[in-house]
PDB file of N, CA and C in Angstrom:
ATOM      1  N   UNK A   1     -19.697   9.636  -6.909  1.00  0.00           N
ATOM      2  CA  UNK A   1     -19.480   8.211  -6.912  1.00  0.00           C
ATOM      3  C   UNK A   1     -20.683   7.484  -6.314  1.00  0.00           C
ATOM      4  N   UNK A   2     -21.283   8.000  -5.353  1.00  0.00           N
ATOM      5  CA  UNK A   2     -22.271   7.228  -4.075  1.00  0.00           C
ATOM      6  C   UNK A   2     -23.312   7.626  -5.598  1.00  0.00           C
ATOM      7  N   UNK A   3     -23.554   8.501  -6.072  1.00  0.00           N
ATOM      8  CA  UNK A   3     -24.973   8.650  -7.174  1.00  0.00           C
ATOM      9  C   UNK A   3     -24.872   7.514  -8.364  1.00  0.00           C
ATOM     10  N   UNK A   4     -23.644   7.443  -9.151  1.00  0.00           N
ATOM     11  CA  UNK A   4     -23.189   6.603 -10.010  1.00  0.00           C
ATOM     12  C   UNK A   4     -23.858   4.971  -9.575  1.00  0.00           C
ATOM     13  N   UNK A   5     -23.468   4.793  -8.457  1.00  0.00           N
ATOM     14  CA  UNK A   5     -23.344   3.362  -7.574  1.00  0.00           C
ATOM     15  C   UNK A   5     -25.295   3.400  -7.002  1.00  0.00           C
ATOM     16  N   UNK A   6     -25.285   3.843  -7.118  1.00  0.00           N
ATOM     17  CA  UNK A   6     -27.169   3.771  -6.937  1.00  0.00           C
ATOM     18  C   UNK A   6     -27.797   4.065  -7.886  1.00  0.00           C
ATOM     19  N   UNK A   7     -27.130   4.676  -9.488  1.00  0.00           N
ATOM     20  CA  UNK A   7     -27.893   4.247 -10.098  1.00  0.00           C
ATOM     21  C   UNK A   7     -27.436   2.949 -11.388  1.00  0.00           C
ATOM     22  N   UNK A   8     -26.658   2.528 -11.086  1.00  0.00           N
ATOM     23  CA  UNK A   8     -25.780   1.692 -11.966  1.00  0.00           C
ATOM     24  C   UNK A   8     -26.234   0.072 -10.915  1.00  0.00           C
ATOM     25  N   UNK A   9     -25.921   0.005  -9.433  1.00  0.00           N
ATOM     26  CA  UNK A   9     -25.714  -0.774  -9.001  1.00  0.00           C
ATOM     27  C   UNK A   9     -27.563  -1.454  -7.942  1.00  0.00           C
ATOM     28  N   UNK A  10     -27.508  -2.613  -7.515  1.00  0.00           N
ATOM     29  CA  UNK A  10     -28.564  -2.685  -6.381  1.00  0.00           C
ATOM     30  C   UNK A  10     -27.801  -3.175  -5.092  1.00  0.00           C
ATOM     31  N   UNK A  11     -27.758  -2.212  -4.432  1.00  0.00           N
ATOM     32  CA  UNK A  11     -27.085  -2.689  -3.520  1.00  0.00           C
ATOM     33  C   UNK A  11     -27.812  -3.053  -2.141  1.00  0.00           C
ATOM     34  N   UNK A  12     -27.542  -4.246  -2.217  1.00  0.00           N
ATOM     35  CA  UNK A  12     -28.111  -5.597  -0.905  1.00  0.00           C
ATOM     36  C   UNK A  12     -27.870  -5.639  -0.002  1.00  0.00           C
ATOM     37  N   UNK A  13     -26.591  -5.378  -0.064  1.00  0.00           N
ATOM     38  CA  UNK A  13     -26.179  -5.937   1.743  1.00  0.00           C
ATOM     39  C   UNK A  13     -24.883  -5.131   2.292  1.00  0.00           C
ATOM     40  N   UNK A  14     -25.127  -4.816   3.597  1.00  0.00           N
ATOM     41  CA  UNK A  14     -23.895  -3.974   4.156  1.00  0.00           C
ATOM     42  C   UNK A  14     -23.626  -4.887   5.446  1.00  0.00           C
ATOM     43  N   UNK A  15     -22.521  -5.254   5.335  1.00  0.00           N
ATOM     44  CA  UNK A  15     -21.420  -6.257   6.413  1.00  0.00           C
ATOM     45  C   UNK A  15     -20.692  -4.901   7.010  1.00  0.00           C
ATOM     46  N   UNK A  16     -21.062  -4.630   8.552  1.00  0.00           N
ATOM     47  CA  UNK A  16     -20.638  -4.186   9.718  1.00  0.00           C
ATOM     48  C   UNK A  16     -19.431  -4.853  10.002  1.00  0.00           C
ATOM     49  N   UNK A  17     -18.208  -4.658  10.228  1.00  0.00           N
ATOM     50  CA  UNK A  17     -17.345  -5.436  10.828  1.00  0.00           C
ATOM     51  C   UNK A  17     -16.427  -4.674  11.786  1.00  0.00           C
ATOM     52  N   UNK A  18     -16.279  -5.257  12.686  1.00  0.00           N
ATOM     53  CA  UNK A  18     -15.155  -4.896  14.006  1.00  0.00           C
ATOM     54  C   UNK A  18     -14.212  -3.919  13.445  1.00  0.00           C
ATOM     55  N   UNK A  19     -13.881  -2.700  14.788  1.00  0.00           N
ATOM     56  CA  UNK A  19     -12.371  -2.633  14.519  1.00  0.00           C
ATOM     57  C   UNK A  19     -11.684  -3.610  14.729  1.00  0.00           C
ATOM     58  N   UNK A  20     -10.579  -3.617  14.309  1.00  0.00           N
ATOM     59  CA  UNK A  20      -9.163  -3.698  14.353  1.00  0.00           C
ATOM     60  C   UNK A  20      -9.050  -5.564  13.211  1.00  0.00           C
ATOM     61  N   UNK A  21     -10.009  -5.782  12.449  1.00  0.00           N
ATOM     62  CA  UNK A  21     -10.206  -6.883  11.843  1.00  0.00           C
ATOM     63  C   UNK A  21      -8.887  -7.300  11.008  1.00  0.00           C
ATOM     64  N   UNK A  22      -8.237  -6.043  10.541  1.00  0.00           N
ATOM     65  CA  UNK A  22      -7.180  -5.619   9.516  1.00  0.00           C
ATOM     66  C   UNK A  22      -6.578  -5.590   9.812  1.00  0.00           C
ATOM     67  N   UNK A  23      -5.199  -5.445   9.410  1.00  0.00           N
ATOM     68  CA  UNK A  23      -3.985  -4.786   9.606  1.00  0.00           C
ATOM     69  C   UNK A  23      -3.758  -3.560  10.734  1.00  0.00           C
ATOM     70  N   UNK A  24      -3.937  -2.679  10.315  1.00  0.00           N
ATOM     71  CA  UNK A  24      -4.022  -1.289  11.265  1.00  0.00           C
ATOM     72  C   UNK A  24      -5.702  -1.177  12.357  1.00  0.00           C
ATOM     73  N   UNK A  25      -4.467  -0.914  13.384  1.00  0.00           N
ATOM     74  CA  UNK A  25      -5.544  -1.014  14.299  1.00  0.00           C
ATOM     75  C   UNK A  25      -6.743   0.238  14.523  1.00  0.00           C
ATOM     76  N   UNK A  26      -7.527   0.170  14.761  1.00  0.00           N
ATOM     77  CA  UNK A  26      -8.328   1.346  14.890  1.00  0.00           C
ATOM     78  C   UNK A  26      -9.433   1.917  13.424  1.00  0.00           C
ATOM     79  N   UNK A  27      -9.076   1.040  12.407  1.00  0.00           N
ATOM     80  CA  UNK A  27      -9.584   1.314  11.414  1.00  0.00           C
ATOM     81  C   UNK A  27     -10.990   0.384  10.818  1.00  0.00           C
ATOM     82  N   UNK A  28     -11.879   1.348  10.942  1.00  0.00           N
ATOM     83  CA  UNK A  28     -13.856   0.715  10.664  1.00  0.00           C
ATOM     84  C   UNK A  28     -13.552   0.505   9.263  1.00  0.00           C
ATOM     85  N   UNK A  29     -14.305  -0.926   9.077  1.00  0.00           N
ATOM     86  CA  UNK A  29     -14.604  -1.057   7.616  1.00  0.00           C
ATOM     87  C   UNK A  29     -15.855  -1.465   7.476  1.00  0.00           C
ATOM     88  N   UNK A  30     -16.469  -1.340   6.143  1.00  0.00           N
ATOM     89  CA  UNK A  30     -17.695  -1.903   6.097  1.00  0.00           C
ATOM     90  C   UNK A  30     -17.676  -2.860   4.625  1.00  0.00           C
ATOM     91  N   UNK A  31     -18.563  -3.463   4.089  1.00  0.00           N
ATOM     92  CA  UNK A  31     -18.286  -4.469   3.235  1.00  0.00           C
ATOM     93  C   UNK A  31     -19.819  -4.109   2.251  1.00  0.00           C
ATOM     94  N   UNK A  32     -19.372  -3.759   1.068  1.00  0.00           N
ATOM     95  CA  UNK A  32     -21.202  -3.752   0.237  1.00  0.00           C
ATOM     96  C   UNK A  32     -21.338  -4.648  -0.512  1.00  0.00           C
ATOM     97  N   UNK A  33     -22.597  -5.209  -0.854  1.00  0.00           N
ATOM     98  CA  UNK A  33     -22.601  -6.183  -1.511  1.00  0.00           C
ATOM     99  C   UNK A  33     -23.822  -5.558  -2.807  1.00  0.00           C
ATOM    100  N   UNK A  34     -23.048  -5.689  -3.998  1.00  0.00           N
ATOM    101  CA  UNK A  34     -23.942  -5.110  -5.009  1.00  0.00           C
ATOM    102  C   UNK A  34     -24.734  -6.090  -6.348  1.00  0.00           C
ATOM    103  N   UNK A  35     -25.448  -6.192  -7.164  1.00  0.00           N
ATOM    104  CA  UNK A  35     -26.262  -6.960  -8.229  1.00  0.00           C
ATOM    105  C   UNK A  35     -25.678  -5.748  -9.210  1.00  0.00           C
ATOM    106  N   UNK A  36     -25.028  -6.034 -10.126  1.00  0.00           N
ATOM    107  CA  UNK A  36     -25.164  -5.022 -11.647  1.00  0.00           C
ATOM    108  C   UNK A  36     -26.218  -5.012 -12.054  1.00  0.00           C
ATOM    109  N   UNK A  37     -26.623  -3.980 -12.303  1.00  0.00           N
ATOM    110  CA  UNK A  37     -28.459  -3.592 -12.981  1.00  0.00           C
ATOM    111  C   UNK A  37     -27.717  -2.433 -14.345  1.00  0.00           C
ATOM    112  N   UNK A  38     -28.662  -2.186 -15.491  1.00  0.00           N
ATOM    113  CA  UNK A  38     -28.407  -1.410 -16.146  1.00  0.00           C
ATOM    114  C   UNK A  38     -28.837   0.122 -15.457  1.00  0.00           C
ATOM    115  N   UNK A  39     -28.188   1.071 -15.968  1.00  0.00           N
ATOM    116  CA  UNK A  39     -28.112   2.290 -15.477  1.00  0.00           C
ATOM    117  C   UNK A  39     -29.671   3.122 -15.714  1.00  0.00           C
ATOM    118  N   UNK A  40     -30.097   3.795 -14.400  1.00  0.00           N
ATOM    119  CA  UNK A  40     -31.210   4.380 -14.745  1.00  0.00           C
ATOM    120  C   UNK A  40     -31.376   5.997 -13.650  1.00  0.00           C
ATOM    121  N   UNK A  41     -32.305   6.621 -13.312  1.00  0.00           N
ATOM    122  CA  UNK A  41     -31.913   7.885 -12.791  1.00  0.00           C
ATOM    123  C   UNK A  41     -32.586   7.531 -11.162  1.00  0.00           C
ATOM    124  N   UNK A  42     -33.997   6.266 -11.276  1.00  0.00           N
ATOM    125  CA  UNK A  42     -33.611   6.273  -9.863  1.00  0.00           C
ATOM    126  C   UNK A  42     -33.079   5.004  -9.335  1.00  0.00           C
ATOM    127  N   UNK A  43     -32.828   5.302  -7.977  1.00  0.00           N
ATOM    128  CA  UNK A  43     -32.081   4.140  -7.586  1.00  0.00           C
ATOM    129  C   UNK A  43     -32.811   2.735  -7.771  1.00  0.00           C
ATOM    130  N   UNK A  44     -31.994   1.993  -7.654  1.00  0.00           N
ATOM    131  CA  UNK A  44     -32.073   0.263  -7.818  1.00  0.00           C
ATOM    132  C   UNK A  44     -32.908  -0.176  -6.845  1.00  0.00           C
ATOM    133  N   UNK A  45     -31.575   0.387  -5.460  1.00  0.00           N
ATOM    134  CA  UNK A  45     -31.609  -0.381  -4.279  1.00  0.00           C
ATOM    135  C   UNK A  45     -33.269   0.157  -3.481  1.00  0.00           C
ATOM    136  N   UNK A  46     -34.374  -0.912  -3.295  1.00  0.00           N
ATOM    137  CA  UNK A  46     -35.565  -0.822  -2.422  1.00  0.00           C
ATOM    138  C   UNK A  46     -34.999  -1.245  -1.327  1.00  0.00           C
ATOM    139  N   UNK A  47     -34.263  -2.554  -0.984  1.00  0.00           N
ATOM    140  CA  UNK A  47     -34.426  -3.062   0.495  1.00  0.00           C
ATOM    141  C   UNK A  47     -32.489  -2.895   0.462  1.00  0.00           C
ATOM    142  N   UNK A  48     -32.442  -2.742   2.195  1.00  0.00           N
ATOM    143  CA  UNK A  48     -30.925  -3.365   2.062  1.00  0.00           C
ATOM    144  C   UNK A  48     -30.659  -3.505   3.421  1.00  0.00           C
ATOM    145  N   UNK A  49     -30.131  -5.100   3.423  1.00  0.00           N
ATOM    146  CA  UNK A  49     -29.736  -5.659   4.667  1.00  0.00           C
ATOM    147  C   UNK A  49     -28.384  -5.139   5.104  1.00  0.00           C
ATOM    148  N   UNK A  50     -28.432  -5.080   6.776  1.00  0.00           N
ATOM    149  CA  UNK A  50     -27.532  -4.470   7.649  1.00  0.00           C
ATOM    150  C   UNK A  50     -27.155  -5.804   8.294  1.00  0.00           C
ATOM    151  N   UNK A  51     -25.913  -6.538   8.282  1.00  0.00           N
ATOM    152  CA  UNK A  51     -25.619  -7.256   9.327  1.00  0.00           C
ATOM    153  C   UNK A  51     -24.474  -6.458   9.914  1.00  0.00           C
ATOM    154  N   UNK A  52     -24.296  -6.545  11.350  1.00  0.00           N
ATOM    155  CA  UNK A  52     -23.531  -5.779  12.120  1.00  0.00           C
ATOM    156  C   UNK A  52     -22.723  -6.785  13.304  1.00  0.00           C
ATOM    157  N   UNK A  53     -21.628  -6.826  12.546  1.00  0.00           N
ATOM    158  CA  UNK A  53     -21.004  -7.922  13.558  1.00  0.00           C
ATOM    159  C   UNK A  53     -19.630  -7.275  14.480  1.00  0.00           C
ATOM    160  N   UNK A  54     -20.000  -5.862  14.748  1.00  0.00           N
ATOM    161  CA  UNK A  54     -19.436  -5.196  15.564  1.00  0.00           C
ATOM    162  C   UNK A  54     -19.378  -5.444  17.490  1.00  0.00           C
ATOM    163  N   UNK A  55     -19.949  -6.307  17.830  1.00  0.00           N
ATOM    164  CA  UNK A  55     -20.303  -6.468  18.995  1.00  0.00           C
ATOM    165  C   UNK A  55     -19.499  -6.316  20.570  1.00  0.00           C
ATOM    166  N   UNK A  56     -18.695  -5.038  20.179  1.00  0.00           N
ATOM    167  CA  UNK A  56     -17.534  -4.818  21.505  1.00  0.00           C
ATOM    168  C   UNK A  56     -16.484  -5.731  21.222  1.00  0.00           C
ATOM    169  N   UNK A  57     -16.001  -6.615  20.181  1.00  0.00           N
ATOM    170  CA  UNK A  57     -15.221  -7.268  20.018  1.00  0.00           C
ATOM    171  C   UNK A  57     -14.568  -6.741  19.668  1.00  0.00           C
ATOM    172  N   UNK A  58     -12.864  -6.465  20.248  1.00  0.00           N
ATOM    173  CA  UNK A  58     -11.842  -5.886  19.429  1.00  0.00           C
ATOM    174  C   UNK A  58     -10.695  -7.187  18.377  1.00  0.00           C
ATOM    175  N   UNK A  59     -10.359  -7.021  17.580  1.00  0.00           N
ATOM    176  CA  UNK A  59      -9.478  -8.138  17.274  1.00  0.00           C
ATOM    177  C   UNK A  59      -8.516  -7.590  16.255  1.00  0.00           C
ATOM    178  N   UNK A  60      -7.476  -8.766  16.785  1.00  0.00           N
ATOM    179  CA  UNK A  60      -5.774  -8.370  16.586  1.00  0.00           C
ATOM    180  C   UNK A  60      -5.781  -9.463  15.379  1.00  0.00           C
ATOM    181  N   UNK A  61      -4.702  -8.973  14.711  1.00  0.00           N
ATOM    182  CA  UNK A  61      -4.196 -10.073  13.686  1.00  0.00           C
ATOM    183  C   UNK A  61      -2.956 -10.597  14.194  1.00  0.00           C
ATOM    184  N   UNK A  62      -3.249 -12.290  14.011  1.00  0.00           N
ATOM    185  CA  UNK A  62      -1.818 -13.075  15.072  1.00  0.00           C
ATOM    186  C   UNK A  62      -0.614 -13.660  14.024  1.00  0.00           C
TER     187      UNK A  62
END
């Protein structure tokens, strides 16, 4: 799947986000952000931004 998606996709940007953002507590997610490119054997992606908004913050859903 991860080979398919690098060579099908360009993927830009990865959103870091807190535990517990969700529903169930304790559970890391991350967020990708992709451009459709036509399919080729090497990857798309040259650059790719990391924002990381993990910062010791825990958070509950109210």
């Amino acid at each position: 799947m991860r080979r398919y998606l690098l060579q099908a996709f360009d993927v830009r940007t990865l959103l870091r986000l807190p535990t517990g953002i969700f529903q169930a507590q304790g559970v890391k997610a991350n967020i990708l952000f992709f451009d459709a490119k036509p399919a080729r054997k090497k990857p798309w992606t040259e650059r790719l931004w990391v924002y990381d908004l993990r910062m010791n913050k825990h958070f509950t859903p109210k």
